[in-house]
Protein backbone atom coordinates (compact mmCIF):
# COMPACT_ATOMS: atom_id res chain seq x y z
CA UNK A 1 -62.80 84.46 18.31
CA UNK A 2 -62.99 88.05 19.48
CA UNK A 3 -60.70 90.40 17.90
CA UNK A 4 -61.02 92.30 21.51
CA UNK A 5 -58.85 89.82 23.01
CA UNK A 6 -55.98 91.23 21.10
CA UNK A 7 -56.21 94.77 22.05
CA UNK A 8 -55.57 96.35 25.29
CA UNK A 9 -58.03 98.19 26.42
CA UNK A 10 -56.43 101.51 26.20
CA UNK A 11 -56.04 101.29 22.38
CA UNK A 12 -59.29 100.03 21.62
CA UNK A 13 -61.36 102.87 20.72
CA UNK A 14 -59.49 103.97 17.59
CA UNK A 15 -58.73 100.28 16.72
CA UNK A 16 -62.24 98.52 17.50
CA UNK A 17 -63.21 101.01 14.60
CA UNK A 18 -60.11 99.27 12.16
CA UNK A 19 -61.39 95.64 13.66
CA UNK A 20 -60.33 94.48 9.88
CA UNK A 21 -57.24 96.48 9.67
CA UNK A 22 -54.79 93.62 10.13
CA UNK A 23 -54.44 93.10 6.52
CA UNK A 24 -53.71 96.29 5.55
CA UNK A 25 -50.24 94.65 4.74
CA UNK A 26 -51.64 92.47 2.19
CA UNK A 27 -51.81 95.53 0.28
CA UNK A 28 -55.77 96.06 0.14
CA UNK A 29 -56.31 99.72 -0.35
CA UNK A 30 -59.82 99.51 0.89
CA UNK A 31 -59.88 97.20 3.36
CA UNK A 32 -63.73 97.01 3.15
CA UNK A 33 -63.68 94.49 0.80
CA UNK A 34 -63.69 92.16 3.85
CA UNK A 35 -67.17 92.79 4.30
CA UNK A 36 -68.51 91.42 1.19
CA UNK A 37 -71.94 90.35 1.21
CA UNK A 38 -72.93 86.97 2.03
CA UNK A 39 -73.22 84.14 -1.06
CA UNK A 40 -76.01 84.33 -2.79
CA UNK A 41 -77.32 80.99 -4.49
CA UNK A 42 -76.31 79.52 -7.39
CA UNK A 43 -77.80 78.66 -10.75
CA UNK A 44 -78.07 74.67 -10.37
CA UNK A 45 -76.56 74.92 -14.30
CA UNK A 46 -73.28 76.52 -13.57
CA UNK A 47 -70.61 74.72 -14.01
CA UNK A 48 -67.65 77.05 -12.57
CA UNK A 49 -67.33 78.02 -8.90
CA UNK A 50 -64.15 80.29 -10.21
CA UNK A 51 -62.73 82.56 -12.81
CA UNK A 52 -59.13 82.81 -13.86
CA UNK A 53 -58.89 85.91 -15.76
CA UNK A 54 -55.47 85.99 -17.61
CA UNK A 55 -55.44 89.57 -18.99
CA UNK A 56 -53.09 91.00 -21.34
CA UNK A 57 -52.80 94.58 -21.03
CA UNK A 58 -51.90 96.62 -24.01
CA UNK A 59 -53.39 94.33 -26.86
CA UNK A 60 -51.64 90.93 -27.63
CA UNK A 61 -51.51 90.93 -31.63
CA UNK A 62 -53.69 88.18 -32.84
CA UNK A 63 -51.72 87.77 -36.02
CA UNK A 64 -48.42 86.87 -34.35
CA UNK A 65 -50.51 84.61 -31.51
CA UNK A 66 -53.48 82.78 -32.25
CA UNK A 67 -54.88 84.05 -35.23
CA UNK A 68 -51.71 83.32 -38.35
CA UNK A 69 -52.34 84.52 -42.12
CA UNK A 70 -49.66 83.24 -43.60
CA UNK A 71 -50.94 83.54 -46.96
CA UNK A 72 -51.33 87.42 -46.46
CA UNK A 73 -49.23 90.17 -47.99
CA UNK A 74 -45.38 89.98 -45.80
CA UNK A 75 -46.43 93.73 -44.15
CA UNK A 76 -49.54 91.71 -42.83
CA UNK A 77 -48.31 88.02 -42.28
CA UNK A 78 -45.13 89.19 -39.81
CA UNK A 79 -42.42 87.10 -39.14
CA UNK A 80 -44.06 83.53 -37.56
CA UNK A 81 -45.05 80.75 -39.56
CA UNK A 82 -48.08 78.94 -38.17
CA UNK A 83 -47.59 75.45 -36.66
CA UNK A 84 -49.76 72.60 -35.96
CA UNK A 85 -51.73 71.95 -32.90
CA UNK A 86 -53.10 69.00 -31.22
CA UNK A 87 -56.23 69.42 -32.24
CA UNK A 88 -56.87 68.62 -36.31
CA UNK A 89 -56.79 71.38 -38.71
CA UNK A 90 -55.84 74.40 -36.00
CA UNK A 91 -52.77 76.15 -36.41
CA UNK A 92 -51.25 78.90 -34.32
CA UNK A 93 -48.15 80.69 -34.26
CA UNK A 94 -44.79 78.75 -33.97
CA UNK A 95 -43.69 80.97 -30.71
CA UNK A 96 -46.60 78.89 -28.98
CA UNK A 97 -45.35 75.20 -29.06
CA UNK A 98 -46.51 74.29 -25.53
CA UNK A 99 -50.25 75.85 -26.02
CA UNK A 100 -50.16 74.07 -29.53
CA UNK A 101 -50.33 70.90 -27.59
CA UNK A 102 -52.94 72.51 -24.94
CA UNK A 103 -55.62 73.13 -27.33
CA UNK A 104 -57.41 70.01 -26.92
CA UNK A 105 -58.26 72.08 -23.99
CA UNK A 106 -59.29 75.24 -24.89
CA UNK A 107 -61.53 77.10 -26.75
CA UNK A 108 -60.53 79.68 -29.23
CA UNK A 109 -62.35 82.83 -30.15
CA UNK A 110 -61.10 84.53 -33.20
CA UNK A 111 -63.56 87.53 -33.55
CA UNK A 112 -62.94 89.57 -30.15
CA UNK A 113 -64.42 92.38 -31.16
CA UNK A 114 -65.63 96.41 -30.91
CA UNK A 115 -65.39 99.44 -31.93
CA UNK A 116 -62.88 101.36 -29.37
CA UNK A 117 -58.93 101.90 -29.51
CA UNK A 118 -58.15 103.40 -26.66
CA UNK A 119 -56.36 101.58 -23.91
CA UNK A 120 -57.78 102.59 -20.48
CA UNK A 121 -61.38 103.05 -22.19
CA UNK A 122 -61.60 99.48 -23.80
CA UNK A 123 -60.11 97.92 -21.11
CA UNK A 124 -62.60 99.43 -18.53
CA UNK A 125 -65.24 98.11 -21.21
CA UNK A 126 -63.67 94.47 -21.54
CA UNK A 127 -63.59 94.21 -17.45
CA UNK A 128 -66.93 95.30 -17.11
CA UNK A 129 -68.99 94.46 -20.24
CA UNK A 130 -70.24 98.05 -20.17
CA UNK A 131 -69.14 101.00 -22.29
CA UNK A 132 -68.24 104.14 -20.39
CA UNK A 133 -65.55 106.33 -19.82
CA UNK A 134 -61.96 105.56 -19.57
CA UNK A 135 -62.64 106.64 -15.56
CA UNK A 136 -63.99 103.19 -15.15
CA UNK A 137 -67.67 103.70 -14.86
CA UNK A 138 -69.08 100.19 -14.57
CA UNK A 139 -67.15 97.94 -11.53
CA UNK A 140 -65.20 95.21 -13.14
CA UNK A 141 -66.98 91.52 -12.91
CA UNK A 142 -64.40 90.82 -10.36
CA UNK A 143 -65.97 93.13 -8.09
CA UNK A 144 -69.73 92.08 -9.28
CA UNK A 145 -68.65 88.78 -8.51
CA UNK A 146 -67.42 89.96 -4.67
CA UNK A 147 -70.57 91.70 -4.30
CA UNK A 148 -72.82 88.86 -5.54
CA UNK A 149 -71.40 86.01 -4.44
CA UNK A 150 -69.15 86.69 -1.18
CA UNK A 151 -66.68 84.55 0.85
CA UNK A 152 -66.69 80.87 0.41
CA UNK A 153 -63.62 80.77 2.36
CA UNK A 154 -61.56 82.96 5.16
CA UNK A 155 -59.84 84.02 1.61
CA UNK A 156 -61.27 87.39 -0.40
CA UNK A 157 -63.17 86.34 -3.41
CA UNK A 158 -61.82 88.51 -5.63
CA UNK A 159 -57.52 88.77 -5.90
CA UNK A 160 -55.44 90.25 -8.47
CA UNK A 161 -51.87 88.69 -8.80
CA UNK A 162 -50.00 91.53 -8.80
CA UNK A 163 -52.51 94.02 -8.93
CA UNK A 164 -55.41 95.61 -10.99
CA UNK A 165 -54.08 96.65 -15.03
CA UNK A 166 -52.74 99.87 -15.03
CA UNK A 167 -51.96 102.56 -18.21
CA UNK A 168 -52.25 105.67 -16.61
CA UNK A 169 -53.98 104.83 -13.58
CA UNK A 170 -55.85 101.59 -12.12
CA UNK A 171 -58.12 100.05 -13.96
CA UNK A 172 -60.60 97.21 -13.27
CA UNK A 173 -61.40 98.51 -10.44
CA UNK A 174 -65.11 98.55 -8.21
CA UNK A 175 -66.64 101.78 -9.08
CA UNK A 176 -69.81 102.65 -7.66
CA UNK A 177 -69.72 98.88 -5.74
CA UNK A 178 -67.37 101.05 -2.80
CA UNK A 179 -64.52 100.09 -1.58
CA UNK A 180 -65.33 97.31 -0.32
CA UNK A 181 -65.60 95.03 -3.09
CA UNK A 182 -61.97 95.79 -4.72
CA UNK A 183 -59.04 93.35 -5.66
CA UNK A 184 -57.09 92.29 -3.21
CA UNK A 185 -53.48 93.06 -4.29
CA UNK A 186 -51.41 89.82 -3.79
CA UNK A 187 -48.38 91.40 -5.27
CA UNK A 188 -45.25 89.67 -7.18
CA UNK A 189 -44.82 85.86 -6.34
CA UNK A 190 -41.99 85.54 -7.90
CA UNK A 191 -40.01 87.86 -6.05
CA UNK A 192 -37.29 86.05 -3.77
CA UNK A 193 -39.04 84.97 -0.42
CA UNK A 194 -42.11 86.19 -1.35
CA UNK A 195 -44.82 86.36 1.31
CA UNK A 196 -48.16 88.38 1.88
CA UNK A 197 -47.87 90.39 4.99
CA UNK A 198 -49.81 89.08 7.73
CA UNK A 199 -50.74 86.50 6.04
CA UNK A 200 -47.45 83.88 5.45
CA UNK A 201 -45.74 80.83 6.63
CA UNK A 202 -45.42 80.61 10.82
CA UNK A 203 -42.30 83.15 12.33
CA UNK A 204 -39.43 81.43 13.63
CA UNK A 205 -40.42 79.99 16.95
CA UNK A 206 -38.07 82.47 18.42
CA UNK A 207 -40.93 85.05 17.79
CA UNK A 208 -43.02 85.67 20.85
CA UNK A 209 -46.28 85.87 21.36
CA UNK A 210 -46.08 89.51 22.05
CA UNK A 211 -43.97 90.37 19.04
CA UNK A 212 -46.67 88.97 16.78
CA UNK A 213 -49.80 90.34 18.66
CA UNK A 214 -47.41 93.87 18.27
CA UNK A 215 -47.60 93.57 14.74
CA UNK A 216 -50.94 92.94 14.30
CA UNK A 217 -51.63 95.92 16.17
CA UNK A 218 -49.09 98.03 14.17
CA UNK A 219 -50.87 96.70 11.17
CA UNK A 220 -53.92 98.18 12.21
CA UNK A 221 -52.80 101.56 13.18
CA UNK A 222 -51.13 101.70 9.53
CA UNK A 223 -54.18 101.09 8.30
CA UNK A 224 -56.10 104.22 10.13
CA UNK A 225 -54.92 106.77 8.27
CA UNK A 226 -56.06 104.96 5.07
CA UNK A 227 -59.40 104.32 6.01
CA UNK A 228 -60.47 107.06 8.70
CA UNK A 229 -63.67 108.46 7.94
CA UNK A 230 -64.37 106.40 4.79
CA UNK A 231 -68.32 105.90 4.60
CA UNK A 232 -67.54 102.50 3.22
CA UNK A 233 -66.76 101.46 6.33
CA UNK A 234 -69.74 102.14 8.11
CA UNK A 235 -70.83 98.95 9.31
CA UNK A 236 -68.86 95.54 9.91
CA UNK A 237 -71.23 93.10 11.87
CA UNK A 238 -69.53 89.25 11.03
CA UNK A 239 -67.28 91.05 8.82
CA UNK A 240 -64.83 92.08 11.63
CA UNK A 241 -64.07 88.25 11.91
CA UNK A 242 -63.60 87.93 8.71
CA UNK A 243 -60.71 90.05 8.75
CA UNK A 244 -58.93 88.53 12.11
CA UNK A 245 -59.72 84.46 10.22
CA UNK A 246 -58.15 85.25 7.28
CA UNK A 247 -55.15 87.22 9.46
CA UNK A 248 -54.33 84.06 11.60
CA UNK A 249 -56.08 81.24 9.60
CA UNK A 250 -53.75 78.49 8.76
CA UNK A 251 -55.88 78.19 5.03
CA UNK A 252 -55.09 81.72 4.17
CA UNK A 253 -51.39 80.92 5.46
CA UNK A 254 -51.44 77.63 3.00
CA UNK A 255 -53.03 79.04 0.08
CA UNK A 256 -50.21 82.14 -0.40
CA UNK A 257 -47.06 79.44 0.53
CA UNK A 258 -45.35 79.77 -2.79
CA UNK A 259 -42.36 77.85 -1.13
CA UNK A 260 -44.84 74.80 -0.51
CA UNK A 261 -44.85 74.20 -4.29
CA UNK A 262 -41.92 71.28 -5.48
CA UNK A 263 -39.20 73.47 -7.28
CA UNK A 264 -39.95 70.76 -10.24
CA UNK A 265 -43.66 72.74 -10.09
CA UNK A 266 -42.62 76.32 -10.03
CA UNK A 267 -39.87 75.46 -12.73
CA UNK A 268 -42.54 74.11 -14.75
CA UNK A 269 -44.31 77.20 -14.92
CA UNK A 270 -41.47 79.18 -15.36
CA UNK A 271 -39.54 81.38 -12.76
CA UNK A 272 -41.22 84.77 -14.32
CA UNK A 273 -43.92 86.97 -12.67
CA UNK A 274 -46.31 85.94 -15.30
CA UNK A 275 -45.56 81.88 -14.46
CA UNK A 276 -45.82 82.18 -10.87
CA UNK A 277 -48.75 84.08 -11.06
CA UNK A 278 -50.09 81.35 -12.86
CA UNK A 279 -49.30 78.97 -10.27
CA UNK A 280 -50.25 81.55 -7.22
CA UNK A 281 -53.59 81.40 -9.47
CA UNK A 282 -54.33 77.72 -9.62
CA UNK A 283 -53.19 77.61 -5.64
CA UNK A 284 -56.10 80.06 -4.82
CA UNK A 285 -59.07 78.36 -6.95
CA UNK A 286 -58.29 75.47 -5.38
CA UNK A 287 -58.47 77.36 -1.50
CA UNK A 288 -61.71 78.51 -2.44
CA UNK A 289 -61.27 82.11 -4.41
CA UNK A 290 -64.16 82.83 -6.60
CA UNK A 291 -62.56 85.42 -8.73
CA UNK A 292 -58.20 86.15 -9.96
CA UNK A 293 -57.05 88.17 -12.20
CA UNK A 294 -53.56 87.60 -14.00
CA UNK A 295 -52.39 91.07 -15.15
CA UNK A 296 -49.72 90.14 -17.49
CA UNK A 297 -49.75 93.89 -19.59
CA UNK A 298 -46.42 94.79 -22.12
CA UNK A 299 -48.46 93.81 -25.00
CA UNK A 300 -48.43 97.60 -26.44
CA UNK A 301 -46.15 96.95 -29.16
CA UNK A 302 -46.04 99.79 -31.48
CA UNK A 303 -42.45 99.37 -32.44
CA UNK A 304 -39.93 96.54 -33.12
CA UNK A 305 -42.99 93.95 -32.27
CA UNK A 306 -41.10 90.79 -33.10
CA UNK A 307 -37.96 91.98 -30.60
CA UNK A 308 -41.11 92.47 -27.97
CA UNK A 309 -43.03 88.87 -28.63
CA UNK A 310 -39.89 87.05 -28.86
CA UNK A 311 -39.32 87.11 -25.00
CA UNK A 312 -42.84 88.07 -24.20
CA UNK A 313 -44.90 84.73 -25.99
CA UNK A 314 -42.57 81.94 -24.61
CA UNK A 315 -43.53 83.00 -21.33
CA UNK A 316 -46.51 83.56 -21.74
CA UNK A 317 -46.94 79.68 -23.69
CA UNK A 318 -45.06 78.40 -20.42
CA UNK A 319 -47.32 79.84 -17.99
CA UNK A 320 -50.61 79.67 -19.58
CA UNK A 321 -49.86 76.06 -20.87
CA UNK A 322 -49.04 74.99 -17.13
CA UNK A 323 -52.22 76.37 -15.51
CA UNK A 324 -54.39 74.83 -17.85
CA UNK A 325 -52.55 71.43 -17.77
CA UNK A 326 -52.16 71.57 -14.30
CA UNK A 327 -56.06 72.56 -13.72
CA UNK A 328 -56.98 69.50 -15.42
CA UNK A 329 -54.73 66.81 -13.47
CA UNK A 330 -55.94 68.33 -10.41
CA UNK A 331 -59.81 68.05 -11.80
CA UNK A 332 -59.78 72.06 -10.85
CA UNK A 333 -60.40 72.66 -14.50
CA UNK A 334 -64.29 71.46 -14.51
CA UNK A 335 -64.82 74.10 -11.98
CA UNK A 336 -62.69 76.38 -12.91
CA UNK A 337 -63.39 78.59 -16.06
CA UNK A 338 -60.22 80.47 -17.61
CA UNK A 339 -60.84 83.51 -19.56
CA UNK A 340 -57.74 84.94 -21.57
CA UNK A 341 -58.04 88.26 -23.22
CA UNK A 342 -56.47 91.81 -23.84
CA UNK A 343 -59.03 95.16 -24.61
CA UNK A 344 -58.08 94.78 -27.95
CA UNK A 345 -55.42 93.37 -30.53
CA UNK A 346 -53.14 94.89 -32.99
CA UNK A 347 -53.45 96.51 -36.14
CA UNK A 348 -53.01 93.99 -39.58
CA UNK A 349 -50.37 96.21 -41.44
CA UNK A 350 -46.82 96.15 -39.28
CA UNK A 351 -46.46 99.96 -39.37
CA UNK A 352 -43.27 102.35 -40.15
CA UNK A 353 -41.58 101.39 -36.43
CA UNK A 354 -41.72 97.90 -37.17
CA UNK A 355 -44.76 97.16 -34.96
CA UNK A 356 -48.47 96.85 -34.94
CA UNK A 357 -50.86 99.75 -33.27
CA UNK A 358 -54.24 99.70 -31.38
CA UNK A 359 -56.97 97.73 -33.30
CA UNK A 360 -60.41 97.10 -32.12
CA UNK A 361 -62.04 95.42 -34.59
CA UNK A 362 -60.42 92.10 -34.17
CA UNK A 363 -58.66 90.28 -31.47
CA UNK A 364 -58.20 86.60 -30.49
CA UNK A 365 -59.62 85.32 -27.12
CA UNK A 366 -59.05 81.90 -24.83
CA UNK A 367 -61.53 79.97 -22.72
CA UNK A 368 -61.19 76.81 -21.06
CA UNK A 369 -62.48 74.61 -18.35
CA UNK A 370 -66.01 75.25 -16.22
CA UNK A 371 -68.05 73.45 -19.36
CA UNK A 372 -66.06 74.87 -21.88
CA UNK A 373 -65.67 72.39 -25.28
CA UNK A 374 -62.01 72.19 -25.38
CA UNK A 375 -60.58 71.65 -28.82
CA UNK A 376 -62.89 74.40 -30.76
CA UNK A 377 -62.76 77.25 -32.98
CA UNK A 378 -65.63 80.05 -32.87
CA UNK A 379 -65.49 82.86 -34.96
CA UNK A 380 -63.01 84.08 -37.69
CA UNK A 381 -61.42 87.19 -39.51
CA UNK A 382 -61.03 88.05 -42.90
CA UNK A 383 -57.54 87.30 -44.77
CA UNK A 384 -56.10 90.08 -43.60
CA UNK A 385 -56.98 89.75 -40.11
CA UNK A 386 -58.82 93.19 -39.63
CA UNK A 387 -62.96 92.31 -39.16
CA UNK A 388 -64.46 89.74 -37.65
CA UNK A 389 -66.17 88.28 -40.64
CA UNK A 390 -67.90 85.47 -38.67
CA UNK A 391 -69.37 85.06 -34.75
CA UNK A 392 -68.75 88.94 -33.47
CA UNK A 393 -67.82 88.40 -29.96
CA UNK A 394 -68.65 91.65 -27.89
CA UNK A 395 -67.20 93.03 -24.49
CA UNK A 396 -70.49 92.67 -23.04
CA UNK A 397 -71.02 88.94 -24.41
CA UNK A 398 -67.66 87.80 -22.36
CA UNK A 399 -68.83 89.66 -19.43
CA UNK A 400 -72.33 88.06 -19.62
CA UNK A 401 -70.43 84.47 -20.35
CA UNK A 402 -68.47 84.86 -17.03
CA UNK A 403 -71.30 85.95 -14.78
CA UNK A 404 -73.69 82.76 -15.80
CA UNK A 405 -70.79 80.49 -15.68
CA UNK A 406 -71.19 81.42 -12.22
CA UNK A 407 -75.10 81.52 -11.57
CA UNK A 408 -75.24 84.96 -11.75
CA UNK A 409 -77.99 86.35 -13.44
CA UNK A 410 -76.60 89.84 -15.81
CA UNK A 411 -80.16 91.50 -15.40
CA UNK A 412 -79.46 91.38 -11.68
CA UNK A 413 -80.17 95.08 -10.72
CA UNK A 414 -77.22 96.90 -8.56
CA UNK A 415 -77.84 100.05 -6.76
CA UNK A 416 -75.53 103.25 -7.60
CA UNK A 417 -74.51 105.18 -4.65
CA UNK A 418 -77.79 107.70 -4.86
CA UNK A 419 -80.13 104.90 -4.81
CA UNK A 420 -80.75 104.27 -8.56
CA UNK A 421 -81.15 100.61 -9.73
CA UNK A 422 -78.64 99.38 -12.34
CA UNK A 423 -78.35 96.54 -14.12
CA UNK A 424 -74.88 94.67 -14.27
CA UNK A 425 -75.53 94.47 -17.89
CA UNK A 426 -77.23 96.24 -20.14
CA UNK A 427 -77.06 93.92 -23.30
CA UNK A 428 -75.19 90.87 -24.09
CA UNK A 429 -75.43 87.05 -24.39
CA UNK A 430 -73.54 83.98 -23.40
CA UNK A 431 -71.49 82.24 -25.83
CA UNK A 432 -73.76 79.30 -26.16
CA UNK A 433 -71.00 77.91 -28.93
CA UNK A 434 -68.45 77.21 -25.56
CA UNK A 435 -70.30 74.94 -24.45
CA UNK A 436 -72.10 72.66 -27.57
């Protein structure tokens, strides 16, 4: 298909150059991550062809969560008693009754840990698995993954449901990768009649043909004075069909249908942001996304915590509980690995405000599906819950556990905008204990 055909002649010079514009709706700030690079191959040994990142923003406090010491000091041991899971001898906190019977599943790291307690800086350095500035450095592995591994489908490989974390600014973002290898912003599925502009169930057949070809167009002259003149957007060879396929493509259509879902479905998830993100998540894996983020942030507790996790963890244990159940009675969850983490979890002494603060040292982590051993425990911290006494798990180890889970190799050498080769990682291992 030629995206000529929908432009009249007149108005083709300033729109043949915006021949991907049309989904500047879908809110895409640089629309060049349509032109990702083609798929490269595969490690035969990886088990995932996607990544579910489920990322808590602000620090989700490993004592109250995942991580109980109920025999520590009452400042220290907060107000949850631990309960029993369905896997022998684990216990985690009583606020997560749904995930307590979901850990036959998963995989739970309880020594997350490094050395940095500050939120836009660590989380740049969990997203990336490289230390840098709180600027964001190092593009996230979402991005790595877009450049490495490209389009399976007419869908972008890399999505963030609603968008890229954000403190003070955005975070997670592409750095020196350009433009056109950032998120793509699917916004808030659980808002009433949610759709993704330009890309959403059929109009009415009332609409005409020319009404829709109008709004493509419009869509593309929004999307000039975003993009005009951006040296990202130098080139576009197949990419400018890329652009019009996943516009007008019935599977892009499908895969963002939250009203195809049974209300029985969606209910079981729960009607929150962070639920039907969840279920907006599993929806895209299985249309062919390599690479979605879940920014779930408001874990920054540093007062009146317990008011704060008492409506925050149900939802959360709804959500989280559904995707991974729901992965595995689809079989998505073989090929589908689902990372849960925060940039770092809370302090172990509840402070003077009644909440906990910024703690590096420790936090508690999730992984499930694409190989993962379901049902274990790596790691630990010490009674109080401040070190990671056993099984350190670094930034750069996650990051290095996600990109082979995938085939991609972390010594893979990028190049910087001047020309310099840099490796995607600079140290690191994968969590060979995952997958024993």
């Amino acid at each position: 298909m030629n995206i000529s055909s929908f432009i009249p002649s007149s108005a083709r010079t300033r729109r043949q150059f915006l021949q991907v514009g049309a989904v500047a709706g879908l809110g895409l700030s640089l629309p060049g991550l349509l032109q990702a690079k083609k798929a490269g191959k595969v490690d035969a040994h990886a088990k995932a062809k996607s990544i579910i990142l489920v990322y808590l923003g602000g620090g989700l406090s490993h004592h109250d969560s995942f991580d109980p010491k109920p025999e520590a000091p009452a400042e220290v041991k907060g107000e949850y008693s631990p309960i029993k899971t369905n896997v022998p001898g684990l216990e985690i906190s009583e606020k997560l009754p749904l995930l307590a019977q979901t850990m036959d599943k998963i995989a739970l790291i309880r020594s997350g840990s490094h050395n940095n307690d500050h939120h836009e800086t660590a989380t740049n350095w969990v997203m990336s698995g490289r230390f840098g500035s709180a600027f964001g450095d190092y593009p996230a592995i979402g991005a790595v993954v877009a450049h490495e591994m490209g389009f399976r489908t007419t869908l972008p490989p890399y999505v963030s449901i609603p968008k890229n974390p954000s403190f003070t600014w955005e975070l997670g973002r592409s750095a020196y990768l350009g433009g056109r290898y950032e998120s793509f912003r699917a916004g808030d599925p659980n808002q009433a009649n949610y759709r993704v502009q330009d890309v959403a169930v059929a109009e009415k057949s009332g609409t005409s043909a020319a009404d829709r070809k109008f709004r493509l167009l419009d869509s593309i002259d929004r999307l000039a004075d975003q993009v005009q003149g951006n040296d990202q957007l130098a080139t576009y060879d197949e990419f400018q069909q890329r652009a019009l396929q996943m516009v007008l493509s019935g599977e892009a259509k499908r895969a963002f249908d939250m009203e195809a879902e049974p209300a029985k479905v969606r209910d079981r998830y729960g009607r929150t942001t962070f639920g039907q993100s969840c279920l907006l998540a599993k929806r895209l894996v299985g249309a062919g996304v390599t690479f979605v983020t879940i920014n779930y942030g408001g874990w920054d507790h540093h007062g009146k915590i317990f008011e704060g996790l008492n409506k925050k963890l149900p939802e959360f244990d709804q959500g989280l509980s559904a995707l991974i159940t729901q992965l595995s009675e689809t079989g998505l969850l073989d090929s589908t690995l689902v990372v849960v983490m925060g940039e770092f979890g809370r302090s172990p002494k509840i402070n003077k405000d009644a909440g906990r603060d910024h703690w590096g040292p420790a936090a508690s982590m999730l992984f499930a599906g694409g190989g993962v051993q379901g049902g274990s425990v790596i790691g630990s911290t010490d009674k109080l819950g401040a070190f990671a006494n056993r099984r350190p798990v670094a930034p750069a180890d996650v990051a290095h556990t996600m990109l082979t889970s995938l085939g991609i190799d972390p010594a893979t050498q990028l190049l910087t905008p001047d020309g310099r080769p840099l490796e995607i990682l600079d140290k690191g291992e994968t969590i060979k204990e995952l997958f024993a």
